[in-house]
N, C-alpha and C. Protein backbone atom coordinates (compact mmCIF):
# COMPACT_ATOMS: atom_id res chain seq x y z
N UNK A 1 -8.99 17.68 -11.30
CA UNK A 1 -9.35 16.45 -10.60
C UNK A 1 -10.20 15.60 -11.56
N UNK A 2 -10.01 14.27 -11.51
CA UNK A 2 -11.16 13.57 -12.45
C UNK A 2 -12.25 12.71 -11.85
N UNK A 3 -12.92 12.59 -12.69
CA UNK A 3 -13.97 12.06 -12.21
C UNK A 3 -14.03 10.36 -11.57
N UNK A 4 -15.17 10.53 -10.75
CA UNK A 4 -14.96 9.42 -10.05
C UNK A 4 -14.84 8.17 -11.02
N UNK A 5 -15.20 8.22 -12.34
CA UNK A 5 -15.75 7.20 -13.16
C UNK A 5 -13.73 7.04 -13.86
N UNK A 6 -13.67 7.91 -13.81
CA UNK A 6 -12.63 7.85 -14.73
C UNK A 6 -10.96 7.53 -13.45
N UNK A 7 -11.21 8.16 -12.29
CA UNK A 7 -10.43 7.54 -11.26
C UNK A 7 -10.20 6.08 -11.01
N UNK A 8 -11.55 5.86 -11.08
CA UNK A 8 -12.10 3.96 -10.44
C UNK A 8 -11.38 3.10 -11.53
N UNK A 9 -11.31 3.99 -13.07
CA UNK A 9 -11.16 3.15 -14.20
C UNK A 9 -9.45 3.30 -14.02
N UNK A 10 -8.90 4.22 -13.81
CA UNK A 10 -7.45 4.41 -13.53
C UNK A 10 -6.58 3.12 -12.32
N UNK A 11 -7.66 3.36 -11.65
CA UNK A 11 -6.89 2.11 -9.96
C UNK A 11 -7.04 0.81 -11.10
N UNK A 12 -8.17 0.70 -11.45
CA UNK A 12 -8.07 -0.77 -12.28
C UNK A 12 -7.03 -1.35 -13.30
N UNK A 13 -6.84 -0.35 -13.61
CA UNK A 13 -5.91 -0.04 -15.10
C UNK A 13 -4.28 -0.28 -14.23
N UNK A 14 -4.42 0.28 -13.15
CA UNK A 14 -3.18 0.19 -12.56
C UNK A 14 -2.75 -1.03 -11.27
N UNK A 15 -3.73 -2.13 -11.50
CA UNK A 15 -3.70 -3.42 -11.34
C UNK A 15 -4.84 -3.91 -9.85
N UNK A 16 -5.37 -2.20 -9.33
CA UNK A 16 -5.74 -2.63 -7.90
C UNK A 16 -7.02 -3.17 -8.10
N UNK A 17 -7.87 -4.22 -7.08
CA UNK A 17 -8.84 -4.31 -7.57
C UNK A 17 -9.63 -3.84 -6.29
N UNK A 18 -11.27 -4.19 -6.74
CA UNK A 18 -12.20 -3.86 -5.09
C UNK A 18 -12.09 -4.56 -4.05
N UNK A 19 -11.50 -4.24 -2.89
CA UNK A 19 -12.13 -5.35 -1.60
C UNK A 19 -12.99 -4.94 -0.43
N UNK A 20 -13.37 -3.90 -0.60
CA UNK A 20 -14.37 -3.07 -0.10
C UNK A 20 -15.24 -2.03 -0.03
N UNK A 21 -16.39 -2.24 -0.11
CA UNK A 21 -17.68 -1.06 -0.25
C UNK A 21 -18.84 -1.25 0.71
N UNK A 22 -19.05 -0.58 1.22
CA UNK A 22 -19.87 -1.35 2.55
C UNK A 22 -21.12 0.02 2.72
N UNK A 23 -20.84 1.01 0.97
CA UNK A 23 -22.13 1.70 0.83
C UNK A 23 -21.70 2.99 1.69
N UNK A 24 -20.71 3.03 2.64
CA UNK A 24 -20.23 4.12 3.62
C UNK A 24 -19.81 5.32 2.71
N UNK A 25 -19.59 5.18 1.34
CA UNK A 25 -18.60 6.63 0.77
C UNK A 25 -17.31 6.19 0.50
N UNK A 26 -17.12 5.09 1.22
CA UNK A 26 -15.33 4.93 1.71
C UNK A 26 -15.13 3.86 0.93
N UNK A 27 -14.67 3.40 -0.27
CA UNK A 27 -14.24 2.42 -1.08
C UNK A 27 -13.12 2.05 -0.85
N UNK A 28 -12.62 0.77 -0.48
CA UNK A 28 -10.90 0.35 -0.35
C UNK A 28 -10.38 -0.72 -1.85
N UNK A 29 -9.64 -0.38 -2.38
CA UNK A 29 -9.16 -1.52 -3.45
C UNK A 29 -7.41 -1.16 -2.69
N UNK A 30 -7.06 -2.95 -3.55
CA UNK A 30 -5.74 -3.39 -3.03
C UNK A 30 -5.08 -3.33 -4.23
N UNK A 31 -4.05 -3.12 -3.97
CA UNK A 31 -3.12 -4.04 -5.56
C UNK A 31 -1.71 -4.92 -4.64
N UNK A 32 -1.80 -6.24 -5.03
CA UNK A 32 -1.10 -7.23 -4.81
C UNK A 32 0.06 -6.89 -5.15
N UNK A 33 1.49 -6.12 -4.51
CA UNK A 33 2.65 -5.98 -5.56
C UNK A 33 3.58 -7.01 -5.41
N UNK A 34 3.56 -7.59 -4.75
CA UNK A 34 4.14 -9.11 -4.50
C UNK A 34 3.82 -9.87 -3.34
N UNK A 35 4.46 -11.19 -3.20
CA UNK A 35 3.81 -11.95 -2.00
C UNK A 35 3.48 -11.75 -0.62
N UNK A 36 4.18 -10.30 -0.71
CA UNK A 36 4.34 -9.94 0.40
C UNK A 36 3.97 -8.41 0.90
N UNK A 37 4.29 -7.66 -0.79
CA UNK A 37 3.45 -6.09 -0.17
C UNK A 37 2.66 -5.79 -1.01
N UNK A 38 1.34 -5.40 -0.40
CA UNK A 38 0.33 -4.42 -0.75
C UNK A 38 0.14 -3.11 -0.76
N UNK A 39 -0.41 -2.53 -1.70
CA UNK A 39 -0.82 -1.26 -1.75
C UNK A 39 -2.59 -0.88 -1.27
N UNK A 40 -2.56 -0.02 -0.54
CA UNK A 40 -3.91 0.22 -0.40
C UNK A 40 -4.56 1.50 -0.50
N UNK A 41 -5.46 1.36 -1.10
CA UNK A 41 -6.38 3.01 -1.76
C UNK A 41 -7.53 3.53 -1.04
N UNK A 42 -7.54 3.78 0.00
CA UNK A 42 -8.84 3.59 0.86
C UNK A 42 -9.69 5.38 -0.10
N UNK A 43 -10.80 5.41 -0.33
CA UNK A 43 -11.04 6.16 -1.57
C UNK A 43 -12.61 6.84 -0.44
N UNK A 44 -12.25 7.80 -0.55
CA UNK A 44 -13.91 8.93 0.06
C UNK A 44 -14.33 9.41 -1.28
N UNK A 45 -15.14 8.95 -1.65
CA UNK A 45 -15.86 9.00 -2.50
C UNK A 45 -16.54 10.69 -2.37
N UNK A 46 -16.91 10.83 -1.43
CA UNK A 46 -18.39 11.77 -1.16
C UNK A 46 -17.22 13.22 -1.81
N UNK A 47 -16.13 13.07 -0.49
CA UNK A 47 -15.33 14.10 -0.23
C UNK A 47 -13.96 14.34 -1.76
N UNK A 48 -14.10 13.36 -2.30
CA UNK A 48 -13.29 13.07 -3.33
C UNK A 48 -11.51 13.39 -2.78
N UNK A 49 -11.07 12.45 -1.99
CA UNK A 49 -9.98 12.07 -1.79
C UNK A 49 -9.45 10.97 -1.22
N UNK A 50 -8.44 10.75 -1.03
CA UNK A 50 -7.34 9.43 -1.10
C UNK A 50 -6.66 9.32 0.18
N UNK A 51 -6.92 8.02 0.85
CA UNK A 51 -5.56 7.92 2.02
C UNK A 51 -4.86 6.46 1.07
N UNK A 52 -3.80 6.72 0.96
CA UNK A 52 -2.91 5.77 0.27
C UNK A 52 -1.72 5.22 1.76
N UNK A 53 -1.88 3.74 1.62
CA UNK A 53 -1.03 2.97 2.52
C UNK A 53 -0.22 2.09 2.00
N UNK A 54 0.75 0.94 2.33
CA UNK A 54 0.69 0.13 2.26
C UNK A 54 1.15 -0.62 3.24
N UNK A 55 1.41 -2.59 2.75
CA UNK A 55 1.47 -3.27 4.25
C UNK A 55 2.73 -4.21 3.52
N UNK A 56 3.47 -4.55 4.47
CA UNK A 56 4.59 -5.37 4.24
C UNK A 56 4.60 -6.78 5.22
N UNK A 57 4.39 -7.70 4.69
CA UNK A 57 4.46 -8.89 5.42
C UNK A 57 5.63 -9.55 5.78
N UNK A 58 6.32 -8.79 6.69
CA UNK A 58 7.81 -8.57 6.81
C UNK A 58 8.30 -10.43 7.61
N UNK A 59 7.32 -10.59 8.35
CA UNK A 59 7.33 -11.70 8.96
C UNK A 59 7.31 -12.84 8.07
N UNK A 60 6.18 -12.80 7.29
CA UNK A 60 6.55 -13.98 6.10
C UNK A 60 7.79 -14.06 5.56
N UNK A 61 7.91 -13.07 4.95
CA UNK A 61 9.29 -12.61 4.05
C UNK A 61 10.44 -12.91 4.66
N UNK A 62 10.93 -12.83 5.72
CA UNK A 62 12.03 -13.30 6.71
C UNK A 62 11.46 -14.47 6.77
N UNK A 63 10.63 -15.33 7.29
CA UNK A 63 10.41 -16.43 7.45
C UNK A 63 10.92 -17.60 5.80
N UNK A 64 10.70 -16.92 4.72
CA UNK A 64 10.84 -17.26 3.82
C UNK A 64 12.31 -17.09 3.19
N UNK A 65 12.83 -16.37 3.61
CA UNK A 65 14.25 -15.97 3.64
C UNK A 65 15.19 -16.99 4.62
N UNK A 66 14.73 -17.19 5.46
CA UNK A 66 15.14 -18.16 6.90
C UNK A 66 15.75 -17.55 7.67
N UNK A 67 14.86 -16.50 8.03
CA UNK A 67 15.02 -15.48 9.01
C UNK A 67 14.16 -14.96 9.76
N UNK A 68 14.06 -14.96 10.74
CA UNK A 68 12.86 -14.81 11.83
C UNK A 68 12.76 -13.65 12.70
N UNK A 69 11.93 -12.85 13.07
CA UNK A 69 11.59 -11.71 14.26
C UNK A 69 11.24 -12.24 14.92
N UNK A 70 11.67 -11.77 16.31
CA UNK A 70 11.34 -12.37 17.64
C UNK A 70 10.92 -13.85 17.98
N UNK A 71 9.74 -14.15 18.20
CA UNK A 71 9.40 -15.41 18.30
C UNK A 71 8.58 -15.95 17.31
N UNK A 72 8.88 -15.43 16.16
CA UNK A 72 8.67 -16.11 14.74
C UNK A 72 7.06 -15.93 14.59
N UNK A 73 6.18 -15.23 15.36
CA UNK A 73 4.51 -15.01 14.62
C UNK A 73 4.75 -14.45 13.14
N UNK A 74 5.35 -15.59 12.56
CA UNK A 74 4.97 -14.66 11.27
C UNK A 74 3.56 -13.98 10.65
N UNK A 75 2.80 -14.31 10.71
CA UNK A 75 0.89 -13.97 10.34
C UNK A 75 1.09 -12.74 10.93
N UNK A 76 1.65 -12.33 11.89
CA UNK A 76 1.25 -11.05 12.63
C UNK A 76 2.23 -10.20 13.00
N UNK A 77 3.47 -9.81 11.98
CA UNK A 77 4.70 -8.92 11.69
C UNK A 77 4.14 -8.79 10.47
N UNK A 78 3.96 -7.11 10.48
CA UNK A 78 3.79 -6.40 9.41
C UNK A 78 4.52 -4.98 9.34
N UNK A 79 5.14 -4.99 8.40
CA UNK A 79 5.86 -2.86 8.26
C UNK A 79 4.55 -2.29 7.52
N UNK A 80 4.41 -1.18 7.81
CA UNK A 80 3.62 -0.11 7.61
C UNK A 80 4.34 1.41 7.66
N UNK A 81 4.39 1.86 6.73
CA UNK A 81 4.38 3.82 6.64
C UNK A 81 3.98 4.16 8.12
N UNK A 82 5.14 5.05 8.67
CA UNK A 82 4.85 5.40 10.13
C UNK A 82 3.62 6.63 9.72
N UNK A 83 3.34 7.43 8.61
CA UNK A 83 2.61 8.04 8.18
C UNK A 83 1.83 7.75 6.71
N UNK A 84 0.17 7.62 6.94
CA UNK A 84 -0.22 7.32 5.79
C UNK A 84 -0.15 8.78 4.80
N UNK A 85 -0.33 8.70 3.61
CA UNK A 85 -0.61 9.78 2.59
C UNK A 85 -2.14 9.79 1.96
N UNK A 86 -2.24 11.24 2.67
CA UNK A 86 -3.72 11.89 2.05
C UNK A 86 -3.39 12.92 0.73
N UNK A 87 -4.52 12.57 -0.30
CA UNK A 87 -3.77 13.34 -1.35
C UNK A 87 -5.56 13.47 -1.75
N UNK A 88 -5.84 14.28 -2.96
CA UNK A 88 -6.71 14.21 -3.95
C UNK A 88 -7.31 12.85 -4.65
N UNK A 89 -8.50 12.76 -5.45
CA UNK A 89 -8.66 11.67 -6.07
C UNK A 89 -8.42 12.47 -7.37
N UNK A 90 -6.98 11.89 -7.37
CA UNK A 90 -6.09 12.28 -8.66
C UNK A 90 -5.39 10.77 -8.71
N UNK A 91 -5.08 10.01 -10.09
CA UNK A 91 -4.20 9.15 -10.44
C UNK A 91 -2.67 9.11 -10.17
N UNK A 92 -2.44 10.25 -10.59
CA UNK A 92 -0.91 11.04 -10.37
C UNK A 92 -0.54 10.88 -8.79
N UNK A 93 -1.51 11.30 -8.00
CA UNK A 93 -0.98 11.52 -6.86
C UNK A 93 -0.98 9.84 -5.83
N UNK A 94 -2.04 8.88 -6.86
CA UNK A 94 -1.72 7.22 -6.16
C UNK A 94 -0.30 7.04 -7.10
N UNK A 95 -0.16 7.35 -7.98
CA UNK A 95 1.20 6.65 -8.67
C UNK A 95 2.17 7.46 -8.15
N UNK A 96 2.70 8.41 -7.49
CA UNK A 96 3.60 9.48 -6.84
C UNK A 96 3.68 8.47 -5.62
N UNK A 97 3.02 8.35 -4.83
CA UNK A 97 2.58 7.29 -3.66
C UNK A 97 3.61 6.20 -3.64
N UNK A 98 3.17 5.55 -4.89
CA UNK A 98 3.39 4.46 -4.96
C UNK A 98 5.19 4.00 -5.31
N UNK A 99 5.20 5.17 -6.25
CA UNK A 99 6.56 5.20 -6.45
C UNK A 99 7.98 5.71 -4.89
N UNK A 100 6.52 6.51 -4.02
CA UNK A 100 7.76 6.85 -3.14
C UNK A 100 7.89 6.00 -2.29
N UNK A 101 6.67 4.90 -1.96
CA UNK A 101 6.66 3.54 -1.21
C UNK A 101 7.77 2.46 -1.91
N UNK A 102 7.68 2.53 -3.02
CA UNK A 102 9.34 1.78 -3.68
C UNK A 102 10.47 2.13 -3.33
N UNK A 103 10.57 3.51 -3.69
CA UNK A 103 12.06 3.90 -3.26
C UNK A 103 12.39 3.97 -1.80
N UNK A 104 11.43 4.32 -0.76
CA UNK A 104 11.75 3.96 0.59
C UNK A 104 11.96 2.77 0.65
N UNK A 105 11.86 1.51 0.12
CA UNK A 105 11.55 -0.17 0.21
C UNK A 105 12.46 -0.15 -0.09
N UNK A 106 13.15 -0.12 -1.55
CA UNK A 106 14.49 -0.23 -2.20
C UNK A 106 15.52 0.74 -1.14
N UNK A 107 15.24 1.36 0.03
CA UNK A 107 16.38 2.01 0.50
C UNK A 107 16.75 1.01 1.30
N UNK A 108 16.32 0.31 2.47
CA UNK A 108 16.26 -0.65 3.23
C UNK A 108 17.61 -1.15 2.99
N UNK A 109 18.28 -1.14 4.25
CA UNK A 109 19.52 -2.28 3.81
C UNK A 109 20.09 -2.52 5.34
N UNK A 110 20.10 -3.65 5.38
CA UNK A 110 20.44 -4.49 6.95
C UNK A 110 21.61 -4.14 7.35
N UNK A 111 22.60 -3.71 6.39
CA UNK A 111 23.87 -3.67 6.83
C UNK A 111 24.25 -2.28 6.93
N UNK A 112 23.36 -1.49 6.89
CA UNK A 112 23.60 -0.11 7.00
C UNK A 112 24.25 -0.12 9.03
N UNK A 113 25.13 1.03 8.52
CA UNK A 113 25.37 1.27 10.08
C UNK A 113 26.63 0.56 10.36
N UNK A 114 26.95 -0.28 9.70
CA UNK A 114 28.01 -1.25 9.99
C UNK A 114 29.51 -1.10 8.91
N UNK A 115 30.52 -1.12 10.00
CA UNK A 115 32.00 -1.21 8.78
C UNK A 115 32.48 -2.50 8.51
């Protein structure tokens, strides 16, 4: 496992930055992966491990596409992991994360189901 100094320096390195410390133990940094999805690192410091999420602004994104859910709140349609991932404060295990949040994203296809 590495150290917290050398973890914190890893999320940075790997584009996320801070958007929360509120002194609790519990550090959150984001990384922006496009206009529309985020990654999130919510970080226990004390306990030295990781809940890894992310958020999809599915509503924008259709809206921007010219395509709409329901009655078009876009601000407030978001996809989310029906399960977050708890792992170690290991690098490996946010970039494992991250990569399997892609390939579920890249599976996505509207026309599935259909001949």
């Amino acid at each position: 496992m590495t150290t917290a100094e050398e973890f914190e320096s890893d999320l940075i390195a790997l584009g996320f930055r801070l958007t929360q410390d509120r002194g609790t133990g519990i550090i959150q940094y984001a990384r922006q992966v496009s206009d529309w999805l985020t990654y999130w690192v919510h970080w226990n410091v004390d306990e030295q491990h990781v809940l890894f999420t992310w958020e999809h602004a599915i509503g924008e994104y259709m809206s921007a596409n010219s395509l709409q859910i329901g009655a078009n709140e876009e601000l407030n349609q978001f996809l989310f992991p029906k399960y977050d991932a708890r792992g170690p404060q290991d690098i490996a295990f946010v970039v494992q994360e991250m990569d399997r949040a892609e390939d579920m994203l890249h599976q996505v296809n509207l026309l599935a189901g259909t001949s």
